[in-house]
C-alpha atoms as a PDB file:
ATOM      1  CA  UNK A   1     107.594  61.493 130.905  1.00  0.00           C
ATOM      2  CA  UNK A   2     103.990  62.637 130.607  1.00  0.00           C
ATOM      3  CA  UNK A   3     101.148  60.383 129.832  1.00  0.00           C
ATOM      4  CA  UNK A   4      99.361  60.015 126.380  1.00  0.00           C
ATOM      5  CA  UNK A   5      97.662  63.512 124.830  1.00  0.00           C
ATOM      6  CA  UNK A   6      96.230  65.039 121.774  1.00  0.00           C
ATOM      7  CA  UNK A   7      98.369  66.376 119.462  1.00  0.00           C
ATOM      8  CA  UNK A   8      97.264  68.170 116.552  1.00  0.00           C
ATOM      9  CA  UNK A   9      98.690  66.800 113.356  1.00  0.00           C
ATOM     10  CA  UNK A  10      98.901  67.990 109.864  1.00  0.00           C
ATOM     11  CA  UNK A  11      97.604  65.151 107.812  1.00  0.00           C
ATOM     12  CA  UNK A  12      97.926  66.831 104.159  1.00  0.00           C
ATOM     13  CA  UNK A  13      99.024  70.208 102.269  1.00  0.00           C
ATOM     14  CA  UNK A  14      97.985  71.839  99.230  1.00  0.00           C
ATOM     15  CA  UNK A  15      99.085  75.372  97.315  1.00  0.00           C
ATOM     16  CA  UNK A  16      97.468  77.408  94.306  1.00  0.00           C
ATOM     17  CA  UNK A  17      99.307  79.932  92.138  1.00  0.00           C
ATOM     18  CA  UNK A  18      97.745  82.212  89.511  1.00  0.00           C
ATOM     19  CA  UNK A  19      98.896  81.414  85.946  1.00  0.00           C
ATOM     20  CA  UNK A  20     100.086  84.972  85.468  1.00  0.00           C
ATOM     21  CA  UNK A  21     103.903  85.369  86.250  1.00  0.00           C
ATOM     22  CA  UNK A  22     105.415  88.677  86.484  1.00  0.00           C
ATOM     23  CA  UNK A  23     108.941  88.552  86.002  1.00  0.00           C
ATOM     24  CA  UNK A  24     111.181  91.706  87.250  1.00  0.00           C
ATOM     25  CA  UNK A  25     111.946  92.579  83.662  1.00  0.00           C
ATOM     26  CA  UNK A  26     108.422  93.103  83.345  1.00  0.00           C
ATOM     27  CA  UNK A  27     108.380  95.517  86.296  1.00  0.00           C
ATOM     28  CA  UNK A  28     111.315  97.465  85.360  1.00  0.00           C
ATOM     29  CA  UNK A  29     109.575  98.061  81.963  1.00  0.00           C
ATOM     30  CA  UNK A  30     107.026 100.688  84.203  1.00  0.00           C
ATOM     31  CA  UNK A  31     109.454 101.308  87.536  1.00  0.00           C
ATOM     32  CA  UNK A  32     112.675 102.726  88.103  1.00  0.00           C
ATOM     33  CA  UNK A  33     114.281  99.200  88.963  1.00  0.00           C
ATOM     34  CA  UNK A  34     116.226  96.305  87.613  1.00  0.00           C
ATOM     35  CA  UNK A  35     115.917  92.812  87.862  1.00  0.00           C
ATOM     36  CA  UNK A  36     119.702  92.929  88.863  1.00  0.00           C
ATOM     37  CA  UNK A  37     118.362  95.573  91.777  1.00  0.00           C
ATOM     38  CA  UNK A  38     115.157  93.177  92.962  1.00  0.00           C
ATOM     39  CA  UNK A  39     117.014  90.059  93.132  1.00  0.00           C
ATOM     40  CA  UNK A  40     120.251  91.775  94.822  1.00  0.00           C
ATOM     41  CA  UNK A  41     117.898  93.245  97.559  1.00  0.00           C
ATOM     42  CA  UNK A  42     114.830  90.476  98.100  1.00  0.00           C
ATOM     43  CA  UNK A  43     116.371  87.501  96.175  1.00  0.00           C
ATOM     44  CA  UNK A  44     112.858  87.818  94.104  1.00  0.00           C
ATOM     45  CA  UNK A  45     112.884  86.634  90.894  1.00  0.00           C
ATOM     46  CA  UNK A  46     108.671  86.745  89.827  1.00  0.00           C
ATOM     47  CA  UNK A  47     105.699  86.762  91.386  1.00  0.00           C
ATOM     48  CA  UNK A  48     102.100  85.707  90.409  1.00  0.00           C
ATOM     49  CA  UNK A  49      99.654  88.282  89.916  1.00  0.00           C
ATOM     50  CA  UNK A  50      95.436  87.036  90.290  1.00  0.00           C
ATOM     51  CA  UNK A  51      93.565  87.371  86.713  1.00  0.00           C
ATOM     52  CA  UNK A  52      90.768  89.555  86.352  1.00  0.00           C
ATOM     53  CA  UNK A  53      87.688  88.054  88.544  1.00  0.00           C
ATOM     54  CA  UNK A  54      90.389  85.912  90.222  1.00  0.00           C
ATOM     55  CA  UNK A  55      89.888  86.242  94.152  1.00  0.00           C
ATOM     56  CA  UNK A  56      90.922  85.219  97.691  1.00  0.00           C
ATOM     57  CA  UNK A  57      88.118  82.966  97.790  1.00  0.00           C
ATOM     58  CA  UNK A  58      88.987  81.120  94.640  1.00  0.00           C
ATOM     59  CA  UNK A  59      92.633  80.498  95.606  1.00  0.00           C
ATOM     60  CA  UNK A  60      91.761  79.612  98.814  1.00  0.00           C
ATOM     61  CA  UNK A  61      89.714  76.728  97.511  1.00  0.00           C
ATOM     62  CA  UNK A  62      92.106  75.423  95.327  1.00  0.00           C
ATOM     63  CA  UNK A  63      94.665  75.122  97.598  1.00  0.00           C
ATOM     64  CA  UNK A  64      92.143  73.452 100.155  1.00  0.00           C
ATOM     65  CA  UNK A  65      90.921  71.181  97.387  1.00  0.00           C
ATOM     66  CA  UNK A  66      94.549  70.155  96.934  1.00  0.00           C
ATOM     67  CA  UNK A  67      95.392  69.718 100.906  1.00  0.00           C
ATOM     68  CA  UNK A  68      92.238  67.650 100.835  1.00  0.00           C
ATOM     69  CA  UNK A  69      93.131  65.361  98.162  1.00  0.00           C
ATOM     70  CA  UNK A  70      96.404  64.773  99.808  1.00  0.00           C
ATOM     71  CA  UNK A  71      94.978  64.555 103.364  1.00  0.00           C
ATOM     72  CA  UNK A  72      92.754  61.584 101.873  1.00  0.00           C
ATOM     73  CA  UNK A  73      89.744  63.982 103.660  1.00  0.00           C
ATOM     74  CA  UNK A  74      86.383  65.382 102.560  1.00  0.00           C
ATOM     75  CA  UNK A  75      84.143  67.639 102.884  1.00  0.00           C
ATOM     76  CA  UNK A  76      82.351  65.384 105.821  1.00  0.00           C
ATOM     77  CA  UNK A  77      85.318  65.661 107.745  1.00  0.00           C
ATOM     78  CA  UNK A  78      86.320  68.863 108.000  1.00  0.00           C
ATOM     79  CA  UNK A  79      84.087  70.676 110.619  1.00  0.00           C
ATOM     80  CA  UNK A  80      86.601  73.846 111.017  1.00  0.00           C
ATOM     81  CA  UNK A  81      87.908  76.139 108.040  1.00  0.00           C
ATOM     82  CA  UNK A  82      90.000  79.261 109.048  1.00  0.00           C
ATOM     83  CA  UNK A  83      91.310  81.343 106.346  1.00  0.00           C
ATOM     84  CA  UNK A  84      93.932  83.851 107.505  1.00  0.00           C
ATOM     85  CA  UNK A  85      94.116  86.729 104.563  1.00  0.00           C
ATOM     86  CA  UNK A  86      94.657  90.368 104.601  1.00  0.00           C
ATOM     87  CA  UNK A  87      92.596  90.621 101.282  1.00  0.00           C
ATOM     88  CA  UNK A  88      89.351  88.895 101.904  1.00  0.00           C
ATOM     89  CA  UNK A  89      87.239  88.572  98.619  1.00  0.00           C
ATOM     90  CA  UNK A  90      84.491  90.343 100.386  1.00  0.00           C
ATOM     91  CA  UNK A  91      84.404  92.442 103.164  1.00  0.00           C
ATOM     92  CA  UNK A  92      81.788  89.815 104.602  1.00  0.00           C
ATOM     93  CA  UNK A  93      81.099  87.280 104.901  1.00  0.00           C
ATOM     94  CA  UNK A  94      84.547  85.585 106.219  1.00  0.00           C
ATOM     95  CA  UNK A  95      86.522  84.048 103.286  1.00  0.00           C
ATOM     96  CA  UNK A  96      85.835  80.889 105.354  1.00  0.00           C
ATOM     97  CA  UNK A  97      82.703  81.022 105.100  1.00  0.00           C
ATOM     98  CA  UNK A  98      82.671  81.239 101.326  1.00  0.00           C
ATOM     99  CA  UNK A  99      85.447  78.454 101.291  1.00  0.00           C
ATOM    100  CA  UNK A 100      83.501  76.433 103.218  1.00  0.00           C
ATOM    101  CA  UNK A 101      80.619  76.456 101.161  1.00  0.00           C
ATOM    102  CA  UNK A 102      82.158  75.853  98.002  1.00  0.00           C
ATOM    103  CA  UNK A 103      84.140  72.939  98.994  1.00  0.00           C
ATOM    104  CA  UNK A 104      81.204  71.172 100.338  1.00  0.00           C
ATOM    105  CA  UNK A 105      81.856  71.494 103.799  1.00  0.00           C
ATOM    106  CA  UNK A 106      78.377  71.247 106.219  1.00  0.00           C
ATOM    107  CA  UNK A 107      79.536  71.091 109.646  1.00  0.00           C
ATOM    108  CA  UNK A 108      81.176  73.309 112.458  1.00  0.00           C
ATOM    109  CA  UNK A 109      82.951  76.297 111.885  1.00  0.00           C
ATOM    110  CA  UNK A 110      84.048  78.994 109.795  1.00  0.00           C
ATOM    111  CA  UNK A 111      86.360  82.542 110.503  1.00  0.00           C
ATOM    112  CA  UNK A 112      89.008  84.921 109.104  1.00  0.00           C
ATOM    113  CA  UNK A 113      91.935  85.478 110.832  1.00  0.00           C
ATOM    114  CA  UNK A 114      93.392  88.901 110.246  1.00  0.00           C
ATOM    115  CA  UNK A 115      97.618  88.910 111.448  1.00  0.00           C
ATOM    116  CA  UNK A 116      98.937  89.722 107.931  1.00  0.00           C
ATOM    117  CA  UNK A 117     101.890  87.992 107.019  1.00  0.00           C
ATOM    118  CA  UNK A 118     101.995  86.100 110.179  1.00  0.00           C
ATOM    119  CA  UNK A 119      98.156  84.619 109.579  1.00  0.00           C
ATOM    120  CA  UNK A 120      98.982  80.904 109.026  1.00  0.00           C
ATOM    121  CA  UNK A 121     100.745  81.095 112.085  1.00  0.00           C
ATOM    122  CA  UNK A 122      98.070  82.480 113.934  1.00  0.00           C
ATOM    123  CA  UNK A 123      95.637  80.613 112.489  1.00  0.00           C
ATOM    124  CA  UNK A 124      97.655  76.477 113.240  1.00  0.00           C
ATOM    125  CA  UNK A 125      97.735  77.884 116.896  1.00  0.00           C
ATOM    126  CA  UNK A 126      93.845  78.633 116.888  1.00  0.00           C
ATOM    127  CA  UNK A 127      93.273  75.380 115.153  1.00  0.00           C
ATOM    128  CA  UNK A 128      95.793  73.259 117.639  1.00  0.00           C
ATOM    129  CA  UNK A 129      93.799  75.427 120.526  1.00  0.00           C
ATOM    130  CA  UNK A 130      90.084  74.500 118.895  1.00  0.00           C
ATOM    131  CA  UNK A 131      91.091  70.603 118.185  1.00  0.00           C
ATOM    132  CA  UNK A 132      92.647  69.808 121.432  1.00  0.00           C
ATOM    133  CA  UNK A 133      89.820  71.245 123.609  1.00  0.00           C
ATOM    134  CA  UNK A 134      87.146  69.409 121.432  1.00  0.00           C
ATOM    135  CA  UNK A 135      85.790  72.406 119.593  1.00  0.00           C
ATOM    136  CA  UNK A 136      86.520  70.630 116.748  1.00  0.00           C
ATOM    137  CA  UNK A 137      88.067  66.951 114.843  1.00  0.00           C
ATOM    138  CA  UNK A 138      89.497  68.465 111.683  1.00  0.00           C
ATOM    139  CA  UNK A 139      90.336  71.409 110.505  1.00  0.00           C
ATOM    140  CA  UNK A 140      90.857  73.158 107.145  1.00  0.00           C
ATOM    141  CA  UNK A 141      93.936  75.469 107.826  1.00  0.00           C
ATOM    142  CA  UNK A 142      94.326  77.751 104.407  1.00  0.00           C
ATOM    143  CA  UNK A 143      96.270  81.149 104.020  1.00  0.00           C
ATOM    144  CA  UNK A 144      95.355  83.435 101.192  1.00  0.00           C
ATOM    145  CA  UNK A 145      96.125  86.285  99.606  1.00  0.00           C
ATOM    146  CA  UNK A 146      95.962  88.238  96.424  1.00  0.00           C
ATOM    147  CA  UNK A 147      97.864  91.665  97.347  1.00  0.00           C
ATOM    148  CA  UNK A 148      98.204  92.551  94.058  1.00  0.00           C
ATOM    149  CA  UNK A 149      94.808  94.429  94.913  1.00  0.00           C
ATOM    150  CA  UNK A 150      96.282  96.594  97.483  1.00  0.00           C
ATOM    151  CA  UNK A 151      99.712  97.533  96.387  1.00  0.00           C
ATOM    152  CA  UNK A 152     100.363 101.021  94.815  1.00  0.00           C
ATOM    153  CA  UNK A 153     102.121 100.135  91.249  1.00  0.00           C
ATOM    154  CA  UNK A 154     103.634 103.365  90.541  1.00  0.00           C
ATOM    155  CA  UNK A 155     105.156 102.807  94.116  1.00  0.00           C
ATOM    156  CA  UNK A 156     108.522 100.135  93.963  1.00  0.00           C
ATOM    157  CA  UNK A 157     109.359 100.228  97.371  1.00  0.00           C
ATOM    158  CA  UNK A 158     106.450  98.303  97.713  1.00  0.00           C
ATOM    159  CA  UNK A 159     105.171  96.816  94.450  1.00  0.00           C
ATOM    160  CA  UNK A 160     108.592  94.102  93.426  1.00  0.00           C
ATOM    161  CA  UNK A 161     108.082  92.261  96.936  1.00  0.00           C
ATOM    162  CA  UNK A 162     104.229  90.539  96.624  1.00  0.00           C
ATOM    163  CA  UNK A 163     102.350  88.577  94.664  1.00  0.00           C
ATOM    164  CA  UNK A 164      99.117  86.257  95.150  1.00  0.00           C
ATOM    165  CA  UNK A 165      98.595  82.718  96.260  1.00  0.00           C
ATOM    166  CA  UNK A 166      96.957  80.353  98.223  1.00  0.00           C
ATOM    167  CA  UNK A 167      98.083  77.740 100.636  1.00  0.00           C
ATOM    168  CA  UNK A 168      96.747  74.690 102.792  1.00  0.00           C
ATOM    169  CA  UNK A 169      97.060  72.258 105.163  1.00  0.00           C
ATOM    170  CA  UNK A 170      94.234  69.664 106.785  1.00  0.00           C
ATOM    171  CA  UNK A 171      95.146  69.502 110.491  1.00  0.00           C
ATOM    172  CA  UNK A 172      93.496  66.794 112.341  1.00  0.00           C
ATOM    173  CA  UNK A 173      94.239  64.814 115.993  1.00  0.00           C
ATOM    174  CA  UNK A 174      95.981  62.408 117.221  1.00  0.00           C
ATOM    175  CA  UNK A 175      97.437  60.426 120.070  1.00  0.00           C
ATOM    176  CA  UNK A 176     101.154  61.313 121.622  1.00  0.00           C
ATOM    177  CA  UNK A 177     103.086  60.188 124.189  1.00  0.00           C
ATOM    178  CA  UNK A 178     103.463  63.234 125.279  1.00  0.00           C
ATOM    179  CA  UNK A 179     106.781  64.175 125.036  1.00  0.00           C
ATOM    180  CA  UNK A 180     109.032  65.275 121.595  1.00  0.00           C
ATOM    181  CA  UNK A 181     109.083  62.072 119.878  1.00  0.00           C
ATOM    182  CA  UNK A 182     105.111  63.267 118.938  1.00  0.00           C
ATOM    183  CA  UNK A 183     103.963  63.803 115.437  1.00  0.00           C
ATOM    184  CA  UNK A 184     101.996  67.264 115.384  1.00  0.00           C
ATOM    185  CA  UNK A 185     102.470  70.608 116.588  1.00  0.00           C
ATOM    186  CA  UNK A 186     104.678  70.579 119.794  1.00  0.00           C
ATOM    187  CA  UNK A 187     104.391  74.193 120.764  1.00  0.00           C
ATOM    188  CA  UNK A 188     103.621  78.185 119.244  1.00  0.00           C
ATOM    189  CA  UNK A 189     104.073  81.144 120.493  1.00  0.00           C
ATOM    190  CA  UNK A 190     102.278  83.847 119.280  1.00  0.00           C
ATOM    191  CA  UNK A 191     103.032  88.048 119.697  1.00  0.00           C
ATOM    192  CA  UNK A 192     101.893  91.751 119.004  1.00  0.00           C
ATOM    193  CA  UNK A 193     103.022  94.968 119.431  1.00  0.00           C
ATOM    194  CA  UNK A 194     100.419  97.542 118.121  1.00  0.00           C
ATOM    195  CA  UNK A 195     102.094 100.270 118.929  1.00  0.00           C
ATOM    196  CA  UNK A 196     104.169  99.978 115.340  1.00  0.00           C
ATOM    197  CA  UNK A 197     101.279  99.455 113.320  1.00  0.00           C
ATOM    198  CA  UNK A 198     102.016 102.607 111.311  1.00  0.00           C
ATOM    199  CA  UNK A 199     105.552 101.144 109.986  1.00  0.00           C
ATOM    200  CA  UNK A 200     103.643  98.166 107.896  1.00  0.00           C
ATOM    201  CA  UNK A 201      99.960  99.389 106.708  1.00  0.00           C
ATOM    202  CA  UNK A 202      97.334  99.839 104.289  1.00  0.00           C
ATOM    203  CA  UNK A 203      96.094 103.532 103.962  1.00  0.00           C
ATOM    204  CA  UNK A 204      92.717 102.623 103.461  1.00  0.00           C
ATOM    205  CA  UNK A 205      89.706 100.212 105.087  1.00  0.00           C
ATOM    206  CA  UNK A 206      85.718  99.583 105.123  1.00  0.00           C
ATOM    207  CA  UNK A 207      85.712 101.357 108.195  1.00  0.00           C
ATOM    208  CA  UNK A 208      88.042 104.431 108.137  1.00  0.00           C
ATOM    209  CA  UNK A 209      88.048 105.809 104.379  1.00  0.00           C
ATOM    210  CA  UNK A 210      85.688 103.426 102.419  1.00  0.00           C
ATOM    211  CA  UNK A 211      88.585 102.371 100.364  1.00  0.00           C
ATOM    212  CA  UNK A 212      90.903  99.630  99.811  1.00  0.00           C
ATOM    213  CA  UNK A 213      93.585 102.112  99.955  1.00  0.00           C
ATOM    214  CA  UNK A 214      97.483 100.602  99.505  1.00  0.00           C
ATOM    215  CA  UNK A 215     100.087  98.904 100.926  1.00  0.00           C
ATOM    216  CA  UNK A 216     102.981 101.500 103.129  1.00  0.00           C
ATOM    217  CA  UNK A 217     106.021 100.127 104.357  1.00  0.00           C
ATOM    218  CA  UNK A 218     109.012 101.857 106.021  1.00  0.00           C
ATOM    219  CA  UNK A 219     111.371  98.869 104.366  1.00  0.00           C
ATOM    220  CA  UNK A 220     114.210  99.391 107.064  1.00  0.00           C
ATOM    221  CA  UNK A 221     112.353  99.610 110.274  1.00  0.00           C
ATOM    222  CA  UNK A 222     110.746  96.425 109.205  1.00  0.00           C
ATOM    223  CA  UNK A 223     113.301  94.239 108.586  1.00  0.00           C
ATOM    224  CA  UNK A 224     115.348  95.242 111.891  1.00  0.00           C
ATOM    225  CA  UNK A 225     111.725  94.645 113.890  1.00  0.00           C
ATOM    226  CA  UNK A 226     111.534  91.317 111.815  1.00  0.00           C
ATOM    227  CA  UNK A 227     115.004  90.187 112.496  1.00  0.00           C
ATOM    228  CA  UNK A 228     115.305  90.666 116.107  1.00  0.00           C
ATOM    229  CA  UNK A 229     111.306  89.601 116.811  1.00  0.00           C
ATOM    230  CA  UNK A 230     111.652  86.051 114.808  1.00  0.00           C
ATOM    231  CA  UNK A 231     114.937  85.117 116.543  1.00  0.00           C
ATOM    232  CA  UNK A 232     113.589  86.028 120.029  1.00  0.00           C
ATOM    233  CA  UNK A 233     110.421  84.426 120.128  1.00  0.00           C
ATOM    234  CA  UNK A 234     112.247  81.457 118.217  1.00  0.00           C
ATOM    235  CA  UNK A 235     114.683  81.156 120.743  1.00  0.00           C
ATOM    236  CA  UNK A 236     112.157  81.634 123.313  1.00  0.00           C
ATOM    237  CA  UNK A 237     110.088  78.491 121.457  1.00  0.00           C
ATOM    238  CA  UNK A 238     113.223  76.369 121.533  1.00  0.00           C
ATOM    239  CA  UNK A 239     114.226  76.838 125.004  1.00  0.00           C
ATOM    240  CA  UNK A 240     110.723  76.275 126.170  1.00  0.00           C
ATOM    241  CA  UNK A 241     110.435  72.783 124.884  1.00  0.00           C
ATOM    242  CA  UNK A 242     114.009  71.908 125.578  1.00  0.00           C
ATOM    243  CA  UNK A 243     115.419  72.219 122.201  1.00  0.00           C
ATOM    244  CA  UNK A 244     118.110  74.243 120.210  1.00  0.00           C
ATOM    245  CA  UNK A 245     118.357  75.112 116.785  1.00  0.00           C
ATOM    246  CA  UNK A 246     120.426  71.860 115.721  1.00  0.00           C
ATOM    247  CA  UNK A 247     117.705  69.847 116.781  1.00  0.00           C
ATOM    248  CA  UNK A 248     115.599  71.639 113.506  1.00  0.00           C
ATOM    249  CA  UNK A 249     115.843  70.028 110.384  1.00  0.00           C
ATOM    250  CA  UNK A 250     114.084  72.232 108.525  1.00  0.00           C
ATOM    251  CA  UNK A 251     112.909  75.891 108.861  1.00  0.00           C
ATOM    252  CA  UNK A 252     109.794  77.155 106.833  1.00  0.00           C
ATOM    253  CA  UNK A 253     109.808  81.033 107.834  1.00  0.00           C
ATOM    254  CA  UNK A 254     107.533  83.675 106.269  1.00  0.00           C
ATOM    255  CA  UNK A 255     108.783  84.520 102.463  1.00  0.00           C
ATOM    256  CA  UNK A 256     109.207  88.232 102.570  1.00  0.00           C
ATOM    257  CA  UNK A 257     112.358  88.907 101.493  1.00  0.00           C
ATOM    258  CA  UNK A 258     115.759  86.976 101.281  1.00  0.00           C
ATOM    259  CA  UNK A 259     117.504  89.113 103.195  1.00  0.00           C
ATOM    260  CA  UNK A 260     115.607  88.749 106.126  1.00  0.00           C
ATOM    261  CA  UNK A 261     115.525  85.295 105.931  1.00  0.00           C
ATOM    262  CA  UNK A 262     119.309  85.129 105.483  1.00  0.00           C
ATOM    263  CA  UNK A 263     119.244  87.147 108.396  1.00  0.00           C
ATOM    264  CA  UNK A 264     117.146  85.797 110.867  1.00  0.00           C
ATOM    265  CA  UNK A 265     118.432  82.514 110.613  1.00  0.00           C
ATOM    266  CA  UNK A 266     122.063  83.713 111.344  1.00  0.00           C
ATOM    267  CA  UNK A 267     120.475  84.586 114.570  1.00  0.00           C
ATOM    268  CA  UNK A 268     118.673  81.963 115.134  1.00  0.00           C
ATOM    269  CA  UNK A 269     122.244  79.448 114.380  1.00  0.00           C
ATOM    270  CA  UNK A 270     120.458  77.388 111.262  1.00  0.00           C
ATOM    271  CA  UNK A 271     121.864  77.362 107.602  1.00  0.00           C
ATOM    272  CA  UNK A 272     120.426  78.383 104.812  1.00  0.00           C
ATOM    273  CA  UNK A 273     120.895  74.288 103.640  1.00  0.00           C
ATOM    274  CA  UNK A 274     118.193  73.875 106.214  1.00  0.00           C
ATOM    275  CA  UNK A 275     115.728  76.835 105.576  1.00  0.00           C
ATOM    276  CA  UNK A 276     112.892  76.407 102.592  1.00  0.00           C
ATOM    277  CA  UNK A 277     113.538  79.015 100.480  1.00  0.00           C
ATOM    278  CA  UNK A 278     110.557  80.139  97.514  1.00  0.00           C
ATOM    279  CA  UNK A 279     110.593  83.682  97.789  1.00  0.00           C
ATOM    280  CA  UNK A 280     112.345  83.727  94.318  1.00  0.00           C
ATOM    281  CA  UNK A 281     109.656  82.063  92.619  1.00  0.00           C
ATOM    282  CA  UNK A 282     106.525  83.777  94.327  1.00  0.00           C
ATOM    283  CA  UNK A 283     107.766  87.182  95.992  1.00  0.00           C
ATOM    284  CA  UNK A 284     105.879  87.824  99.365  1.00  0.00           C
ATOM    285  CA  UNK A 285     102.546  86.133  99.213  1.00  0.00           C
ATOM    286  CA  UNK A 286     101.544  87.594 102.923  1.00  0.00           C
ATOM    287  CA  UNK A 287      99.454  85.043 104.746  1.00  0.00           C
ATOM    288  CA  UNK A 288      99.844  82.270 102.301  1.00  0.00           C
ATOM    289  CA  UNK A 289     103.902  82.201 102.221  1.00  0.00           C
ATOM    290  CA  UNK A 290     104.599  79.837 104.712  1.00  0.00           C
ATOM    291  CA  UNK A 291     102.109  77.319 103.181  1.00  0.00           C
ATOM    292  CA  UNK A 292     103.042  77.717  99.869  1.00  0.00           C
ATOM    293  CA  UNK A 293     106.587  76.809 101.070  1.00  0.00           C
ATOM    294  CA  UNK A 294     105.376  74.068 103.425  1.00  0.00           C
ATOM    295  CA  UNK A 295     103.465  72.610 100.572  1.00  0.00           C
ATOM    296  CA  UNK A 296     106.419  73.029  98.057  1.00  0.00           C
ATOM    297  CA  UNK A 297     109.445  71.593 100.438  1.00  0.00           C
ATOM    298  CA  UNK A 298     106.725  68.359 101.097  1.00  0.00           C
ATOM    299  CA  UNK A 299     105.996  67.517  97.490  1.00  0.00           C
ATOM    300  CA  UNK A 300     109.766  67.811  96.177  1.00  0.00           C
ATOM    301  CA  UNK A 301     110.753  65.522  98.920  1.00  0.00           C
ATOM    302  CA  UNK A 302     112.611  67.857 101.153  1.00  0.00           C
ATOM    303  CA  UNK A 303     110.494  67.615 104.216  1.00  0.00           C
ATOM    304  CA  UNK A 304     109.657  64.078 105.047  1.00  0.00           C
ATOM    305  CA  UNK A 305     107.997  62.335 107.783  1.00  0.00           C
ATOM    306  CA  UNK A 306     109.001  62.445 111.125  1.00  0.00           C
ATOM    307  CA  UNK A 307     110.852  65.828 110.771  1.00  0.00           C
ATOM    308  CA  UNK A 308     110.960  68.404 113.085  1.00  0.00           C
ATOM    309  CA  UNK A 309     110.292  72.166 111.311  1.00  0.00           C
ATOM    310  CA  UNK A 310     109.712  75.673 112.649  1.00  0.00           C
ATOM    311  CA  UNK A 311     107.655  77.857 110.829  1.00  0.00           C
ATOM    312  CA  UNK A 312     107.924  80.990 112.013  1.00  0.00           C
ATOM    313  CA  UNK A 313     106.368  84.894 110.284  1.00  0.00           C
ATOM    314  CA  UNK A 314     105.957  88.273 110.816  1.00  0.00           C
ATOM    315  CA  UNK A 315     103.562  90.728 109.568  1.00  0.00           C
ATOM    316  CA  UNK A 316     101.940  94.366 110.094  1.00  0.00           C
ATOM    317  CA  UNK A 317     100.559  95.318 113.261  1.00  0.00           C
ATOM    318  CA  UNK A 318     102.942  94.013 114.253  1.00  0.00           C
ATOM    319  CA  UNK A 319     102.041  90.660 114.523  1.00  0.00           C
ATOM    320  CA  UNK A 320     104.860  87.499 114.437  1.00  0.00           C
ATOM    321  CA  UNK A 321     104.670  84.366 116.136  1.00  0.00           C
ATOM    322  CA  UNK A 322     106.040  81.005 115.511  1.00  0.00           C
ATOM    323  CA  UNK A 323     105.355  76.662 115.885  1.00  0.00           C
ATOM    324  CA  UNK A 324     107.636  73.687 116.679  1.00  0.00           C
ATOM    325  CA  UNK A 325     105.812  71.237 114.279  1.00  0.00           C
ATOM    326  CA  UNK A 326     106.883  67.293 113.753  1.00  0.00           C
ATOM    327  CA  UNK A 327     105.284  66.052 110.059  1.00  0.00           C
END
C-alpha cells in the first residue's frame, strides 16, 4: 500500500459529428462494393463526411466545447490543449493552438500530436505525464480528424473505412490512495515500430511532395500487426498493474474495423458484451475514434462511475499504445 498521489482524472467528455452521413449505398453508387460487402468485412454501416469549409479545427472545438460543458470547466481552467489529428486544418500553426484560441483559452499550453489512429492515446499519456509533474492543472484532451480530405475516392480499399469527427475529454488531477481503487488513469503504455511505416501511409506531405497526397493501406498486413500489437501491449498493461482481463468492465479500443476488434479482444479474453462498439455508425474516424466512443458509451449510460476501461489503438507508423483508466 503506497501513500496518497496524483492521479490524473477525466472530469468530462464531449464528441462532434458532421451532419453529412454517407451511407454504403451511397458509396456503392460510384465503387465496385455493396453495402452487404462493407458491413460483412468492417461491420460499417455510414460514416460522416466534413461539409465544404468544415475543418479539423472546427470539430475539434465542438467537441471541446461539449467536454467542457460536461466537465463543468472553462476556458480559465484549462491551461493545456493537445489535439492529436493526422489532418490538421493548417499545416501551422498546431490545431491546438487554433482550438485554444477559439475556445477562449489564455493560459499554458498548446501542441499537435501526430500517432494517427493511436493519437488520443498518445496524447492522455502526455497529458497524465504533463499534469502529474506540475506542467500543468487541466488539460483539454481532443482527437480530430476529417480524413475525408486524404482518402483516394476512386480507391475502396481505402475509401468505405473513414469518416470525420471530433472527440474530447477535460482531464484534470486529483488525489489517490495510490493503489487500484483510484479514479484516473492507472497506467499506459505506449509503442512504435517505424520500420512498417510503408504498410499504413499517406503518399503525400508539406515536406516531401507539397501535397496532401492519399491514404495507402496494405488491409491484411495491418490487421495481423493490429491484432497481435493490441493484445500484447494489453496484456503487458494488465500484468503490470496486477490485473487480468476480467477485472475490465469495459473496453473502448480504436474503431477501425469490426473485425479487428472482434479479433483482438478474443485475444485479449473480453466479450464483445463488454467492448464499445460505434464503428457502424461512424466508420474509422482515426485519432478521434476512441473519444467518440468514450463519449458515446458515457452519455447512453454504459460506462458509469467507478469503472475500470482500457482504451487501447493502433495507427500508421506504426504507432499503438494503450491506458488502464477508472471514470
Amino acid at each position: 500500500m503506497t501513500g496518497p498521489v496524483q492521479r490524473s482524472v477525466i472530469e468530462g467528455t464531449g464528441s462532434a459529428l458532421p451532419e453529412t452521413r454517407v451511407t454504403n449505398d451511397e458509396l456503392a453508387r460510384r465503387l465496385d462494393t455493396s453495402d452487404s460487402w462493407i458491413r460483412e468485412r468492417t461491420g460499417i454501416c455510414e460514416r460522416r463526411i466534413a461539409a465544404a469549409g468544415e475543418t479539423t479545427a472546427d470539430l475539434a472545438v465542438a467537441a471541446g466545447a461539449r467536454a467542457l460543458a460536461a466537465a463543468g470547466a472553462g476556458p480559465d481552467d484549462i491551461d493545456l490543449v493537445l489535439v492529436a489529428t493526422a489532418t490538421p486544418a493548417r499545416t501551422f500553426p498546431a490545431t491546438a493552438a487554433t482550438v485554444q484560441g477559439r475556445l477562449g483559452i489564455r493560459a499554458g499550453s498548446a501542441f499537435d500530436i501526430a500517432a494517427v489512429c493511436s493519437g488520443f492515446v498518445y496524447a492522455l499519456a502526455v497529458a497524465d505525464s504533463l499534469l502529474r509533474t506540475g506542467q500543468a492543472r487541466r488539460a483539454l484532451v481532443i482527437g480530430a480528424e476529417t480524413f475525408s480530405r486524404i482518402i483516394d475516392w476512386e480507391d475502396r480499399t481505402t475509401a468505405v473505412l473513414f469518416g470525420d469527427g471530433a472527440g474530447a475529454a477535460v482531464v484534470g488531477l486529483a488525489e489517490g490512495r495510490g493503489d487500484l481503487s483510484d479514479r484516473g488513469i492507472l497506467a499506459a503504455r505506449l509503442r512504435a515500430d517505424g520500420r512498417h511505416d510503408m504498410l499504413l501511409h499517406v503518399d503525400g506531405g508539406a515536406g516531401s511532395t507539397g501535397t496532401v497526397g492519399h491514404v495507402r493501406m496494405a488491409g491484411r498486413e495491418v490487421f495481423r500487426h493490429a491484432v497481435t500489437n493490441l493484445a500484447g501491449v494489453t496484456h503487458e498493461l494488465l500484468d503490470g498493474l496486477g490485473l487480468t482481463a476480467a477485472d475490465i468492465d469495459w473496453i473502448v479500443p480504436h474503431q477501425a474495423n469490426l473485425r479487428i476488434i472482434e479479433a483482438t479482444a478474443q485475444r485479449i479474453g473480453v466479450p464483445m458484451e463488454r467492448v464499445v462498439v460505434t464503428v457502424d455508425r461512424h466508420a474509422n474516424t482515426s485519432a478521434a475514434s476512441v473519444p467518440l466512443a468514450l463519449d458515446s458509451a458515457i452519455r447512453d449510460g454504459r460506462i458509469r462511475p467507478g469503472q475500470l476501461l482500457l482504451v487501447e489503438a493502433m495507427g500508421g507508423g506504426f504507432t499503438w499504445g494503450a491506458a488502464v483508466v477508472r471514470l
